[in-house]
C-alpha atoms as a PDB file:
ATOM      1  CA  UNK A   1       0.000   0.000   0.000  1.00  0.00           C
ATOM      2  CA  UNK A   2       1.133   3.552  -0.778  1.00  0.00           C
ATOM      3  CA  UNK A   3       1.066   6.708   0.977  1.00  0.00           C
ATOM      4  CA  UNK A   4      -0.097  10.033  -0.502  1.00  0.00           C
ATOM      5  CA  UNK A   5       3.101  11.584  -2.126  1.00  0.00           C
ATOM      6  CA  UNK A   6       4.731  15.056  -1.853  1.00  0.00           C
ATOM      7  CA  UNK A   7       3.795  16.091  -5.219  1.00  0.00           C
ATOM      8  CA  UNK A   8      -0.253  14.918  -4.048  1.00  0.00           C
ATOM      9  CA  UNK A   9       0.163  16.908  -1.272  1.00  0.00           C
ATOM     10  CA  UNK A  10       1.210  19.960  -3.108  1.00  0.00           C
ATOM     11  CA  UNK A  11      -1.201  19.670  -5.978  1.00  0.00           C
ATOM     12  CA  UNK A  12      -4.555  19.385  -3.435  1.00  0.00           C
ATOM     13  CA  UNK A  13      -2.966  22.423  -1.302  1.00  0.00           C
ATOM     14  CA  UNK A  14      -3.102  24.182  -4.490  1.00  0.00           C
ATOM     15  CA  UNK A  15      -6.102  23.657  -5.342  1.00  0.00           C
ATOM     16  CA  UNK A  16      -7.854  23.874  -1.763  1.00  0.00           C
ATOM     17  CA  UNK A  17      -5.913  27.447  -1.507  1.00  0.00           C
ATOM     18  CA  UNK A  18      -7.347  28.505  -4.755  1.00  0.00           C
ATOM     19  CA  UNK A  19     -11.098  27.326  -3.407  1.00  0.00           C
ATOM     20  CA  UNK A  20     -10.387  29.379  -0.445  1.00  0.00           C
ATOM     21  CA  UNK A  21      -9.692  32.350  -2.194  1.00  0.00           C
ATOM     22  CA  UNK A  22     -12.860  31.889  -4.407  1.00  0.00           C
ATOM     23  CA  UNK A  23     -14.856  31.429  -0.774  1.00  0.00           C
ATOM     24  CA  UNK A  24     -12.849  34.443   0.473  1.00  0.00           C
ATOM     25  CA  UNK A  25     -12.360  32.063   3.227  1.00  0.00           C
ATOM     26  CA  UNK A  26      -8.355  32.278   4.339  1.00  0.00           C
ATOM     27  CA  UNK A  27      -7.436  28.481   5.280  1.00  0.00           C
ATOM     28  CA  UNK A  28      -5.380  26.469   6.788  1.00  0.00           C
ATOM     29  CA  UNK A  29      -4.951  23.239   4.548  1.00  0.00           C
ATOM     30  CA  UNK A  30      -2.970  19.656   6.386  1.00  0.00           C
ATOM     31  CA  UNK A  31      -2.216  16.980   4.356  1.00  0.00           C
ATOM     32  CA  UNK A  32      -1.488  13.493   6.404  1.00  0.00           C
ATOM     33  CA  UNK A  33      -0.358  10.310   4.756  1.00  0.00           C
ATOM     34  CA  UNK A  34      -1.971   6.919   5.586  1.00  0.00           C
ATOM     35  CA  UNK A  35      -0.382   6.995   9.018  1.00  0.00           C
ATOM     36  CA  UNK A  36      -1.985   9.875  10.246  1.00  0.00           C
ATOM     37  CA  UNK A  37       1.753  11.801  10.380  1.00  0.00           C
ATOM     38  CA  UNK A  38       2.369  15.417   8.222  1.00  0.00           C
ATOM     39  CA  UNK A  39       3.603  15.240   4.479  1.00  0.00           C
ATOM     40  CA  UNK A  40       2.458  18.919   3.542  1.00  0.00           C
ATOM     41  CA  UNK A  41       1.034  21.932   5.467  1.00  0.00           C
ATOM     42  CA  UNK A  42      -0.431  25.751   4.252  1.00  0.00           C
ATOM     43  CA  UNK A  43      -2.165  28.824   6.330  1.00  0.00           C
ATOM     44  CA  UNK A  44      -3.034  31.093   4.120  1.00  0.00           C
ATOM     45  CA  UNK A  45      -2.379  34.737   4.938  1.00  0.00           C
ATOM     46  CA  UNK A  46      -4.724  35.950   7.538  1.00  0.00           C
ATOM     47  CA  UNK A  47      -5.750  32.120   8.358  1.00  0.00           C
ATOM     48  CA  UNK A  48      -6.955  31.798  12.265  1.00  0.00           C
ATOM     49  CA  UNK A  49      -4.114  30.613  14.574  1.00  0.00           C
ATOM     50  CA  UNK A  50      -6.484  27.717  16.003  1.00  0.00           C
ATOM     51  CA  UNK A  51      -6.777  26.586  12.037  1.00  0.00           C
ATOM     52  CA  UNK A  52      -3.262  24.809  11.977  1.00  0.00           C
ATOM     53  CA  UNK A  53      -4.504  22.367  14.736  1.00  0.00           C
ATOM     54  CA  UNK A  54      -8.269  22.103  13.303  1.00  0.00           C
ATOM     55  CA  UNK A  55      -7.176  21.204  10.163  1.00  0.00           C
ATOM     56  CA  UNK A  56      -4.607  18.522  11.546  1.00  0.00           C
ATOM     57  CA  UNK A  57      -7.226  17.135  13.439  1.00  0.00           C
ATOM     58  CA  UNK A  58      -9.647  16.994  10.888  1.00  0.00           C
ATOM     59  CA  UNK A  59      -7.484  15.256   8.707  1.00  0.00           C
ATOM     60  CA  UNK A  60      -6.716  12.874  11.146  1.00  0.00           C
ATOM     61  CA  UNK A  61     -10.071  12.282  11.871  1.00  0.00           C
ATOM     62  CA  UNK A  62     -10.470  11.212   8.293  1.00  0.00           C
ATOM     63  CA  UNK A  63      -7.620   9.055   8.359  1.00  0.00           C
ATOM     64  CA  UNK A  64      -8.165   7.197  11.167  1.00  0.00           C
ATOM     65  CA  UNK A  65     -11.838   6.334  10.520  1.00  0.00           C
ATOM     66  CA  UNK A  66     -11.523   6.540   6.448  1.00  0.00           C
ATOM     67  CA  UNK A  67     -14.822   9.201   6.723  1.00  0.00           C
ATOM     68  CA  UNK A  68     -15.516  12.474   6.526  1.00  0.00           C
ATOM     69  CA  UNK A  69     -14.632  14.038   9.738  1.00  0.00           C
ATOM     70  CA  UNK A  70     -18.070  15.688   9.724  1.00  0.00           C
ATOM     71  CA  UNK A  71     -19.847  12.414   9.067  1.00  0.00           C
ATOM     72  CA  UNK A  72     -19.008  10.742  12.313  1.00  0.00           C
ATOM     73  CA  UNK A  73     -20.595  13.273  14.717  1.00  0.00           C
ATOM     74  CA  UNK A  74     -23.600  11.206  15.117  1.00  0.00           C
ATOM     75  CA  UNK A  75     -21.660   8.156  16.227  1.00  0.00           C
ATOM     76  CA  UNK A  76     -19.892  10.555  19.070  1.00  0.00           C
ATOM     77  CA  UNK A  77     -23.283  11.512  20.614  1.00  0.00           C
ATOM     78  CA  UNK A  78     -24.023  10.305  24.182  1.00  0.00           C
ATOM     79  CA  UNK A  79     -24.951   6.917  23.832  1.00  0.00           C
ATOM     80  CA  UNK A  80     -23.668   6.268  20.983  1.00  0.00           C
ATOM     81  CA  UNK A  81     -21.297   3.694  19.866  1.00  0.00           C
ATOM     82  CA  UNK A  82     -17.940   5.971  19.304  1.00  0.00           C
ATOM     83  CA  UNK A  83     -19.456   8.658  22.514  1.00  0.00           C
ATOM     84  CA  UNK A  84     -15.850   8.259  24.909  1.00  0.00           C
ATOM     85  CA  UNK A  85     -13.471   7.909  22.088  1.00  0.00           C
ATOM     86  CA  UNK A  86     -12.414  11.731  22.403  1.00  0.00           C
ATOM     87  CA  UNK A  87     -11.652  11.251  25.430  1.00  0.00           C
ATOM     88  CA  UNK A  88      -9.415   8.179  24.825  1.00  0.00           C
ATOM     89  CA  UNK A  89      -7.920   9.245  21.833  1.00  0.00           C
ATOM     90  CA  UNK A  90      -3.696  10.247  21.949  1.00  0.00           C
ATOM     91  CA  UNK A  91      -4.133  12.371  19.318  1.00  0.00           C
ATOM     92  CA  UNK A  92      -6.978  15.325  18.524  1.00  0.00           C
ATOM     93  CA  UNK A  93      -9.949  14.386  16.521  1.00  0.00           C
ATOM     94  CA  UNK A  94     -12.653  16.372  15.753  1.00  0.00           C
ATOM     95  CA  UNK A  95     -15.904  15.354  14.412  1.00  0.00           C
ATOM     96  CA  UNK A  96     -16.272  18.579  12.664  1.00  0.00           C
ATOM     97  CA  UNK A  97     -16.925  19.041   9.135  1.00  0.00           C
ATOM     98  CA  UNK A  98     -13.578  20.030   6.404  1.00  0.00           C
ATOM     99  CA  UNK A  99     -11.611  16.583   7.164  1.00  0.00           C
ATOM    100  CA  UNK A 100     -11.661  14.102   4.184  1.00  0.00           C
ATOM    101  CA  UNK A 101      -9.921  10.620   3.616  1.00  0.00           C
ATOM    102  CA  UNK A 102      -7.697  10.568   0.021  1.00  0.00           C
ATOM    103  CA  UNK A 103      -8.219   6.750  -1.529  1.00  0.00           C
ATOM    104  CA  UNK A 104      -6.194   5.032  -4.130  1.00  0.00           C
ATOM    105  CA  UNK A 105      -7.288   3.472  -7.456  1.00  0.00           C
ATOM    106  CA  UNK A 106      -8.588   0.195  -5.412  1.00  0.00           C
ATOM    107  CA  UNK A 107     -10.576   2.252  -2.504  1.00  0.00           C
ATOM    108  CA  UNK A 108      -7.479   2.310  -0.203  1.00  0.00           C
ATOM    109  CA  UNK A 109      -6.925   4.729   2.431  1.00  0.00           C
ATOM    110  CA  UNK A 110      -3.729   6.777   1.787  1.00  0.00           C
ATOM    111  CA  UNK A 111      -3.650  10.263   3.173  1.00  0.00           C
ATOM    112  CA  UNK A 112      -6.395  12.772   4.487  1.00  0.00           C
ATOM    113  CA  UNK A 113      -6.299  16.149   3.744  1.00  0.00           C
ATOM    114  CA  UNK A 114      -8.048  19.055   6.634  1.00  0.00           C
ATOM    115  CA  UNK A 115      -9.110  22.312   6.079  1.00  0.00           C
ATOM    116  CA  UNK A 116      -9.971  25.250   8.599  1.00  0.00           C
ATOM    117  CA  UNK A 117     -10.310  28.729   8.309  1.00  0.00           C
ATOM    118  CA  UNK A 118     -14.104  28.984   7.302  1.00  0.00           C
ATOM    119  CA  UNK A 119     -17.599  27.580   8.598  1.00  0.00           C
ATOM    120  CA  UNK A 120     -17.843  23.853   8.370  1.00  0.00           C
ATOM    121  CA  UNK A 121     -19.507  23.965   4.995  1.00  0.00           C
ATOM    122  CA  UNK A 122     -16.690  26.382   3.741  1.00  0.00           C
ATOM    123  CA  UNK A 123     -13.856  23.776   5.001  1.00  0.00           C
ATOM    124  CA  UNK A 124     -15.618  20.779   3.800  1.00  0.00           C
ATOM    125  CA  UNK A 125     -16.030  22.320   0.521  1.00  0.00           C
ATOM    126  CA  UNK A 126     -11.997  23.566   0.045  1.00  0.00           C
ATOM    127  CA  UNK A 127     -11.156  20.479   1.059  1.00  0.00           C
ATOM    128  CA  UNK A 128     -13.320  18.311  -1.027  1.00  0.00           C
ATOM    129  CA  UNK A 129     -11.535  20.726  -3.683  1.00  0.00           C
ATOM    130  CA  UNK A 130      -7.737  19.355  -2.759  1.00  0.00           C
ATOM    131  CA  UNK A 131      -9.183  15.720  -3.181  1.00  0.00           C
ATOM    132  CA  UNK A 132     -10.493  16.226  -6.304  1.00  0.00           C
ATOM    133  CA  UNK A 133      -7.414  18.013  -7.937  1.00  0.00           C
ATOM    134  CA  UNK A 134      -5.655  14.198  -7.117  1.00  0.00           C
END
């Protein structure tokens, strides 16, 4: 199995900054490989501070669960199935919408890519963008 690759990383950062600038949204954009660990990172000028560790978790949140970020916060509810895993988690998830898994050819998990900056729908959106520029 592969990993997302540098030049991947660079040409989805691309193209989520250039989604961001349409939205008027400044960003931060993460890129993670299959193992959850950095390959490419971009804040946009005038990005929030707290974006660099939204969109890390967000990606890792895709990663790790091969979702949307934003399509798990139903299974993190109170009673539900996935409700203490913030708690236990090591690293920072977040079940908040702009964190998307990146999937070979055969359906494989190789990379997620995060994006903060914006409302929910606004990150989800630019980074949507990055995956499809792969």
């Amino acid at each position: 199995m592969t990993d997302i690759t540098i030049t991947q990383a660079h040409a989805a950062i691309t193209a989520a900054e250039e989604k961001a600038e349409e939205l008027g949204v400044p960003s931060t954009i993460t890129v993670l490989d299959r193992g959850a660990r950095l390959v490419a990172v971009a804040r946009q000028d005038g990005a929030p501070l707290v974006s660099v560790d939204a969109s890390a978790a967000k990606a890792r949140t895709a990663v790790s669960f091969g979702a949307a970020s934003g399509d798990l916060l139903g299974a993190v509810q109170p009673g539900a199935p996935l409700y203490s895993l913030g708690a236990a988690s090591q690293e920072p998830l977040t079940f908040v919408a702009g964190g998307v898994p990146v999937r070979d050819a055969d359906g494989r998990v190789i990379g997620g890519i995060g994006s903060s900056g914006g409302s929910p729908d606004q990150d989800l959106e630019i980074a949507n963008a990055a995956v499809a520029a792969l």
